[in-house]
N, C-alpha and C. Protein backbone atom coordinates (compact mmCIF):
# COMPACT_ATOMS: atom_id res chain seq x y z
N UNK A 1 13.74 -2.05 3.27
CA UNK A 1 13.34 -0.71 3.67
C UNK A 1 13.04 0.07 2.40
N UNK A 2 11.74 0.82 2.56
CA UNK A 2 11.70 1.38 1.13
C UNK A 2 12.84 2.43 1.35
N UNK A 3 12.86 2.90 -0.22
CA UNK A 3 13.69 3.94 -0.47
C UNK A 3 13.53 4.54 -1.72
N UNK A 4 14.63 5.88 -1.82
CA UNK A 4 14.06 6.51 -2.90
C UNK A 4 15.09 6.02 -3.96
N UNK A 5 15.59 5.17 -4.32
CA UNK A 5 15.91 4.52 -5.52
C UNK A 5 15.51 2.89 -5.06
N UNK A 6 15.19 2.41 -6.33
CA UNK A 6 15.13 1.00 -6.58
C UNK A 6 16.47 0.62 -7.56
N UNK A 7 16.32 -1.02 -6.39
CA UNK A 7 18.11 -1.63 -6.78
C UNK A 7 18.07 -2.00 -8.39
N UNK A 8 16.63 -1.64 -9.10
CA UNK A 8 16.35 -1.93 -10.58
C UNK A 8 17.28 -0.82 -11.35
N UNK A 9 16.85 0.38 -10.64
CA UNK A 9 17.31 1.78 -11.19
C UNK A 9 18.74 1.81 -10.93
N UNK A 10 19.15 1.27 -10.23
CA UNK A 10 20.43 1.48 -9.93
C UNK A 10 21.59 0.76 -10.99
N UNK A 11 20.13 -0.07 -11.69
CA UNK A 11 21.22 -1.08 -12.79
C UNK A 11 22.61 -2.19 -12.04
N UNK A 12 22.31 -2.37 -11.32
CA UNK A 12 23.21 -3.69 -10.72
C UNK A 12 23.31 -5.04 -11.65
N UNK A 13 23.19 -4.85 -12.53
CA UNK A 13 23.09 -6.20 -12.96
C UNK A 13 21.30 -7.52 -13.41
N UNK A 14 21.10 -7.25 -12.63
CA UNK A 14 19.77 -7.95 -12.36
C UNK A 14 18.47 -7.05 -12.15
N UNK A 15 17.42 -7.78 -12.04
CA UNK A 15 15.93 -7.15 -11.96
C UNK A 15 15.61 -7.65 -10.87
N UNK A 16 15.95 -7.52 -9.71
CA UNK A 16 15.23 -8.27 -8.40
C UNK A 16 15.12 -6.81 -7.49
N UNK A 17 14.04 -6.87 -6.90
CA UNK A 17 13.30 -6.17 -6.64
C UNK A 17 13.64 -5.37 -5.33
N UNK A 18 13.69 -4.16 -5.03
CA UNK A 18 14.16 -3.73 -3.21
C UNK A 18 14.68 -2.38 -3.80
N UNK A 19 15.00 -1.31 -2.29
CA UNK A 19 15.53 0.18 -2.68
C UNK A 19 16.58 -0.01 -1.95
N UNK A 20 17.26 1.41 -1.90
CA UNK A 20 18.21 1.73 -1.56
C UNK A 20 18.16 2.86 -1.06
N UNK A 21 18.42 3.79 -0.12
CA UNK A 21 18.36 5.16 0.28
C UNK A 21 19.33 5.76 -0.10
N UNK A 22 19.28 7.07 -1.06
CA UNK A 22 20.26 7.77 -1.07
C UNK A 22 20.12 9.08 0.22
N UNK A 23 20.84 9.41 1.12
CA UNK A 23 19.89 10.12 2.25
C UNK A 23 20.81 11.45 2.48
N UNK A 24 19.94 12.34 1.82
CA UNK A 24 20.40 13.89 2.10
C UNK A 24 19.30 15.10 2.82
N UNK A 25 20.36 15.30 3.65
CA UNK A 25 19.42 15.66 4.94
C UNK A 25 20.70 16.15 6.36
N UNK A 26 20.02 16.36 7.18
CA UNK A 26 20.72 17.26 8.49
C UNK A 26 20.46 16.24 9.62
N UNK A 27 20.76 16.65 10.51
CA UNK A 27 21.12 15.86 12.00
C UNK A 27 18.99 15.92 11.97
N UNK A 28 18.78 14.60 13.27
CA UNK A 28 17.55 14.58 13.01
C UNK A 28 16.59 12.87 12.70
N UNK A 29 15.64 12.52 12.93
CA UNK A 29 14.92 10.61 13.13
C UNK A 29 14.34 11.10 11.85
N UNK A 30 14.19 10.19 11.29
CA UNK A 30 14.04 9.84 9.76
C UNK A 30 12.88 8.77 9.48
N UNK A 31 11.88 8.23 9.21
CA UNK A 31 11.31 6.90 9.18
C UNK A 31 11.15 6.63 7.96
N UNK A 32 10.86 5.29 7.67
CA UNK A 32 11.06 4.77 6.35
C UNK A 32 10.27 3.29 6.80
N UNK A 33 8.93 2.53 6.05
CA UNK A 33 8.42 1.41 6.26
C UNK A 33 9.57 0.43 5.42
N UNK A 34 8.93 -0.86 6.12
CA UNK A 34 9.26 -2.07 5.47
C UNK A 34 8.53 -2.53 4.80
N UNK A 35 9.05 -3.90 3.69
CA UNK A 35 7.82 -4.57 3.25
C UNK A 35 8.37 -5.73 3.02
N UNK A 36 7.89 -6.83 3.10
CA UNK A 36 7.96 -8.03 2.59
C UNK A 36 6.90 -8.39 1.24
N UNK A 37 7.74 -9.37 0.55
CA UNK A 37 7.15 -9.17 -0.44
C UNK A 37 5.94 -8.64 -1.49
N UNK A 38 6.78 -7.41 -1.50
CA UNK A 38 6.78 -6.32 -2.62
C UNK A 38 7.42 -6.82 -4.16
N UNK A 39 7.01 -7.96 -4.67
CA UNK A 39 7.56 -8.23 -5.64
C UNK A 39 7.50 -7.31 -6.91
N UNK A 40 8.62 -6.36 -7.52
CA UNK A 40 8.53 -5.53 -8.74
C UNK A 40 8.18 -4.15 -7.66
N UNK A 41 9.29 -3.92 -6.88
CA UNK A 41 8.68 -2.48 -6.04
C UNK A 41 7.53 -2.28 -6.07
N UNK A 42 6.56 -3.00 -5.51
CA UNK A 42 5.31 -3.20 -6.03
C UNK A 42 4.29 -2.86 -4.32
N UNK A 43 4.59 -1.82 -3.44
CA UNK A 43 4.28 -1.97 -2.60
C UNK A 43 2.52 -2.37 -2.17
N UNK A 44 1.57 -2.13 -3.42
CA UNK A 44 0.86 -2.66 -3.13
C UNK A 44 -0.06 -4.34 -2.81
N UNK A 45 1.62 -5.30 -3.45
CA UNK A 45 1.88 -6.47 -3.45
C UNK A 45 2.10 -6.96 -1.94
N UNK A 46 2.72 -6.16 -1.54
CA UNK A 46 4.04 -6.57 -0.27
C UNK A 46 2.99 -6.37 1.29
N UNK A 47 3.46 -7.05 2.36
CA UNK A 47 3.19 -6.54 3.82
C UNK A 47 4.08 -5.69 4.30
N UNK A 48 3.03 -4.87 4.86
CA UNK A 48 3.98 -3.38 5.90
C UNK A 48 4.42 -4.61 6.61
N UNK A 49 5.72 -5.04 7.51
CA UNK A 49 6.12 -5.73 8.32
C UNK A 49 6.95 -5.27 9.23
N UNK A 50 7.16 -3.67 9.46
CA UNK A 50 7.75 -3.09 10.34
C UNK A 50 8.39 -1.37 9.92
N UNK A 51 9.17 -1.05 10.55
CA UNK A 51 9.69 0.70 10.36
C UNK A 51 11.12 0.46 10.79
N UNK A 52 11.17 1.51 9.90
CA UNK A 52 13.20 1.73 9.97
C UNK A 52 13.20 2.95 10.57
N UNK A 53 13.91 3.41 11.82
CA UNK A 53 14.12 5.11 11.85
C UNK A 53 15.86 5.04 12.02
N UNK A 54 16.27 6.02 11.04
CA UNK A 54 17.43 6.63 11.65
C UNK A 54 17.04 8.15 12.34
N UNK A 55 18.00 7.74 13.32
CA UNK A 55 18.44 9.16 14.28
C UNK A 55 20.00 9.55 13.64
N UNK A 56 20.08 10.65 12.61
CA UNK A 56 21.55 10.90 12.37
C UNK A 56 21.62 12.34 13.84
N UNK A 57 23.38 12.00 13.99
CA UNK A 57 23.56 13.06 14.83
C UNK A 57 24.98 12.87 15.36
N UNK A 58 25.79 13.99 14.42
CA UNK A 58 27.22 14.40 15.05
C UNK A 58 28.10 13.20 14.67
N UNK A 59 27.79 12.71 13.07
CA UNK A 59 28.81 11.62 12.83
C UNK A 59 28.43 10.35 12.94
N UNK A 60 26.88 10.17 13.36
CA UNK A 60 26.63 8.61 13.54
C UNK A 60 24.95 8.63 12.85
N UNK A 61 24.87 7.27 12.20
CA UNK A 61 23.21 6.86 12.37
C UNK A 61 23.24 6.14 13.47
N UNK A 62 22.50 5.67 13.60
CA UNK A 62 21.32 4.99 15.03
C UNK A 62 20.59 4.79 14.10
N UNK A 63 20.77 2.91 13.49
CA UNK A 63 19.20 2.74 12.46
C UNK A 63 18.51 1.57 13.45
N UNK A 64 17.53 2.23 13.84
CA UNK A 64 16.38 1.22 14.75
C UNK A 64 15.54 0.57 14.05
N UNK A 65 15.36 -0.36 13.73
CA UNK A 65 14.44 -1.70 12.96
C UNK A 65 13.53 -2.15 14.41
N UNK A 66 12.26 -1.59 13.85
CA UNK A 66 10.93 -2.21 14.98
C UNK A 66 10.07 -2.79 13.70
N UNK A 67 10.12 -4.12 14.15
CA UNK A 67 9.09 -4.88 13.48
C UNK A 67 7.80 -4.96 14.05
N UNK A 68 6.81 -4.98 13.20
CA UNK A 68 5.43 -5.07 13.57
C UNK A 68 5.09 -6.37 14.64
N UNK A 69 3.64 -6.21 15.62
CA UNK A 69 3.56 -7.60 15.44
C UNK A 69 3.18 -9.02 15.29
N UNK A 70 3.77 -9.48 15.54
CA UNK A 70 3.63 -11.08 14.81
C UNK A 70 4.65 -11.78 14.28
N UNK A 71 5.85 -10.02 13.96
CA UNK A 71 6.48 -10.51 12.72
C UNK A 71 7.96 -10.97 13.40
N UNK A 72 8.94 -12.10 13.33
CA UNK A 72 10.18 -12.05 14.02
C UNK A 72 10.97 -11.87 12.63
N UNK A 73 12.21 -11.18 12.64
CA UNK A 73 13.14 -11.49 11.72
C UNK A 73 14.45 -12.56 12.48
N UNK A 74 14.48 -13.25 10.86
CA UNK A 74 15.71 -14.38 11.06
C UNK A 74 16.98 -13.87 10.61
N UNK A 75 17.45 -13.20 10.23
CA UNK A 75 18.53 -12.26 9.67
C UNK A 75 18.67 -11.02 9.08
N UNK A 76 19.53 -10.13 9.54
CA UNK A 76 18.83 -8.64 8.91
C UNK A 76 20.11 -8.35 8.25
N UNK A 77 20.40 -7.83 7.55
CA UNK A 77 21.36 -7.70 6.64
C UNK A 77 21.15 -5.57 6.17
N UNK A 78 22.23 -5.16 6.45
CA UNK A 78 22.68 -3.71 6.13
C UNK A 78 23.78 -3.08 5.15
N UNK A 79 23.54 -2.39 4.20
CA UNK A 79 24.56 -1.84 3.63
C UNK A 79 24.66 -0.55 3.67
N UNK A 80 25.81 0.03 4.43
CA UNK A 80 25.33 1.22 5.02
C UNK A 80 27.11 2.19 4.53
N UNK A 81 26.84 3.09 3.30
CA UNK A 81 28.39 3.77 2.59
C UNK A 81 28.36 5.37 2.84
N UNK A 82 29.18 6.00 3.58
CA UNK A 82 29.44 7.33 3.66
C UNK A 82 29.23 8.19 1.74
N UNK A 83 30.26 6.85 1.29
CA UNK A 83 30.70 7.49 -0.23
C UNK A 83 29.67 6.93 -1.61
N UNK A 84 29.75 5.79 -1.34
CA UNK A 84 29.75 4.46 -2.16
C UNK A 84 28.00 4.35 -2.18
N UNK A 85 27.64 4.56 -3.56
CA UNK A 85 26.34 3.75 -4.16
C UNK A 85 26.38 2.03 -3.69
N UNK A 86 25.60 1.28 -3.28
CA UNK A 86 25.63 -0.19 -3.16
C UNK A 86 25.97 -0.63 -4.92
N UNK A 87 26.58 -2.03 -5.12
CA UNK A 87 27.49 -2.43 -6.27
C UNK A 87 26.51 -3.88 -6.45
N UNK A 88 25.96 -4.52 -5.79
CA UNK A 88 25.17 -5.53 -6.08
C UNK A 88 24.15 -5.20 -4.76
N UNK A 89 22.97 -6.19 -5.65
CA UNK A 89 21.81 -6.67 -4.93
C UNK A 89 21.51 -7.68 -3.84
N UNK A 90 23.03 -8.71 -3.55
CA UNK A 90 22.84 -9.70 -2.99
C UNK A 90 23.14 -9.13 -1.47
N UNK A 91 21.82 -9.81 -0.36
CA UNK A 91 22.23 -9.03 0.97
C UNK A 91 23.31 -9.52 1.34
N UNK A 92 23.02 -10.75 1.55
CA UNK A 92 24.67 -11.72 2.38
C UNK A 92 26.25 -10.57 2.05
N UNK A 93 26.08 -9.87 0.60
CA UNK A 93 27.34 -9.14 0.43
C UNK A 93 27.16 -7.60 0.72
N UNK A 94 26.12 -7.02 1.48
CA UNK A 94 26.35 -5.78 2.16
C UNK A 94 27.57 -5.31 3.10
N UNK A 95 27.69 -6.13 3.07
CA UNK A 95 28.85 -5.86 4.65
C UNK A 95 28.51 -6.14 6.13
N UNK A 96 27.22 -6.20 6.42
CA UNK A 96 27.03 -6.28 7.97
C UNK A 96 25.86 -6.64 7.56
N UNK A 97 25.69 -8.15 8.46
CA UNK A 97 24.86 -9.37 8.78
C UNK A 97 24.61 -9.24 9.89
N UNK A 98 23.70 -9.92 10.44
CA UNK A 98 22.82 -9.89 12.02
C UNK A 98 22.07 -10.98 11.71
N UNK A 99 22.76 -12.50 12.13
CA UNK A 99 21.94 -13.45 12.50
C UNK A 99 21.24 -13.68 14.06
N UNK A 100 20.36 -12.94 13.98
CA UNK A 100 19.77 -13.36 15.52
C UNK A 100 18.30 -13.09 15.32
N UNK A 101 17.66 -14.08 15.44
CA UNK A 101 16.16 -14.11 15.42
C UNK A 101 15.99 -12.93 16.98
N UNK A 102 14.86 -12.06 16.48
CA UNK A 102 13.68 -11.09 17.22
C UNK A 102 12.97 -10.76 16.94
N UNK A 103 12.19 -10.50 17.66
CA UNK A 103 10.71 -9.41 18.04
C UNK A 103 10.98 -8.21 17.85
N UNK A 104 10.24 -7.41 18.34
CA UNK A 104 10.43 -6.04 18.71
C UNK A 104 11.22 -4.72 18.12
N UNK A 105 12.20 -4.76 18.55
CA UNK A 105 13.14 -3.51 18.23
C UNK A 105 14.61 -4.28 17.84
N UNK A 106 15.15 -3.44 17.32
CA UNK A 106 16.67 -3.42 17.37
C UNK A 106 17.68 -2.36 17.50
N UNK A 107 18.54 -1.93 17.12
CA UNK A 107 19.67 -0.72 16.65
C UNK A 107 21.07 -1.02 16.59
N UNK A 108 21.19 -0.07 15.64
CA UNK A 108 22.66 -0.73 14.88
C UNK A 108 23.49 0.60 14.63
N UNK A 109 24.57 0.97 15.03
CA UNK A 109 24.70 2.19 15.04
C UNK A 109 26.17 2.03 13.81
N UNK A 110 26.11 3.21 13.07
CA UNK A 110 27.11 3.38 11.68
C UNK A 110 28.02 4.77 12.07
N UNK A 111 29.06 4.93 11.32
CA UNK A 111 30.10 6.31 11.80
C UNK A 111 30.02 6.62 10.62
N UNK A 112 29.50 8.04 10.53
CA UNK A 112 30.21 8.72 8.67
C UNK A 112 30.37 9.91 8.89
N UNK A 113 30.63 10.85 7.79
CA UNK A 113 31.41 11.75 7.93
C UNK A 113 30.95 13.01 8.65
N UNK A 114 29.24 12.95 8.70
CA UNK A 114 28.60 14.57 9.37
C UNK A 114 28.03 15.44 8.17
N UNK A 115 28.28 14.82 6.80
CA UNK A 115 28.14 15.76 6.19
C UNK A 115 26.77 15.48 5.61
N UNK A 116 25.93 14.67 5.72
CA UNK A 116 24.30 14.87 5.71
C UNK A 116 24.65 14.35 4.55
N UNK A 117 24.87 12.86 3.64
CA UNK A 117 24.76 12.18 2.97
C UNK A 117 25.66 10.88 3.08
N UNK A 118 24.97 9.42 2.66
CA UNK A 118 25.04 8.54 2.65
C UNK A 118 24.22 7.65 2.09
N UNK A 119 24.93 6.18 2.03
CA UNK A 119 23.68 5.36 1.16
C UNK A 119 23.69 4.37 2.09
N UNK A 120 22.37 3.66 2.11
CA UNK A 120 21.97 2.67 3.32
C UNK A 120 20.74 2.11 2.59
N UNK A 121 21.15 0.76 2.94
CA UNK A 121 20.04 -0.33 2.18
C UNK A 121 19.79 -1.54 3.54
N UNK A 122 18.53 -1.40 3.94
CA UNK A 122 18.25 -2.72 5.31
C UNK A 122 17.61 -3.72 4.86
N UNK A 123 17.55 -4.87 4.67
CA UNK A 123 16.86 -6.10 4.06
C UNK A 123 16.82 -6.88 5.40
N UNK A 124 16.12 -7.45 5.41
CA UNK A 124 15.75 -8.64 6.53
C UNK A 124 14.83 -9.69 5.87
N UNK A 125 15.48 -10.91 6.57
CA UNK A 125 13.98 -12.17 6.15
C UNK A 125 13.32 -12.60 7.35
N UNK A 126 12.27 -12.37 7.32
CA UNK A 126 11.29 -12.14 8.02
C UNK A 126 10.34 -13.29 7.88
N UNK A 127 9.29 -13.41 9.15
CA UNK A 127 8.65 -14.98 8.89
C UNK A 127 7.44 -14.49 10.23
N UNK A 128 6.01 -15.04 10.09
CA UNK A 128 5.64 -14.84 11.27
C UNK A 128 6.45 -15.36 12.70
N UNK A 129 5.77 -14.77 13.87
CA UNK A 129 6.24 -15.36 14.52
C UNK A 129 5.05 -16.06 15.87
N UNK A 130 5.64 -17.49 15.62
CA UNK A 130 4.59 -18.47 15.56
C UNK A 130 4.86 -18.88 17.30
N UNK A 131 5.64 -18.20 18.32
CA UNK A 131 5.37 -18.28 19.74
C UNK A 131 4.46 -17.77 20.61
């Protein structure tokens, strides 16, 4: 999911490529594209391959992942911190995995505090989808 920091800027350790949202803001749907390879935040490298919206409201996101189509994802991976900047780049160690191949839509709903900031990073691997 783009965002307004890159996991470069954030200095994690490594140079591999992807953002992070730092998200300050009020109750309210939010959108944000995807991309697949965007190598070097490089979005003019990468495919649009879908949209992220959060709906924040009264203590919760609602992050809906609609992939474009064609496109299925094989695992979507979220790091989603009331407090906490993300600490590495690797998805598998976000905290919340979603192995289930789909189409279409999804939603994944998070609890934080109400106070109109948080950090949230969505990665998915993605592949056409060849049915």
């Amino acid at each position: 999911m783009f965002g307004n920091n890159t996991l470069i800027s954030l200095d994690l350790g490594n140079k591999r490529w992807g953002w992070a949202e730092y998200f300050e803001g009020g109750n309210g749907t939010y959108s944000y594209n995807v991309y697949a390879g965007a190598g070097q935040n490089d979005i003019d490298k990468g495919t649009l391959v879908g949209k992220v919206e959060l709906t924040v409201s009264a203590g919760n996101v609602a992050v809906k992942y609609t992939l474009n189509s064609g496109v299925v994802s094989n695992v979507t991976h979220i790091y989603f911190s009331d407090n906490n900047a993300p600490t590495t780049t690797a998805p598998g160690q976000y905290g919340n995995t979603y192995e289930d191949n789909y189409t279409g839509s999804k939603t994944w709903n998070f609890s934080y505090s109400n106070d109109g900031n948080f950090w949230i990073i969505v990665h998915s691997e993605v592949c056409p989808d060849n049915d």
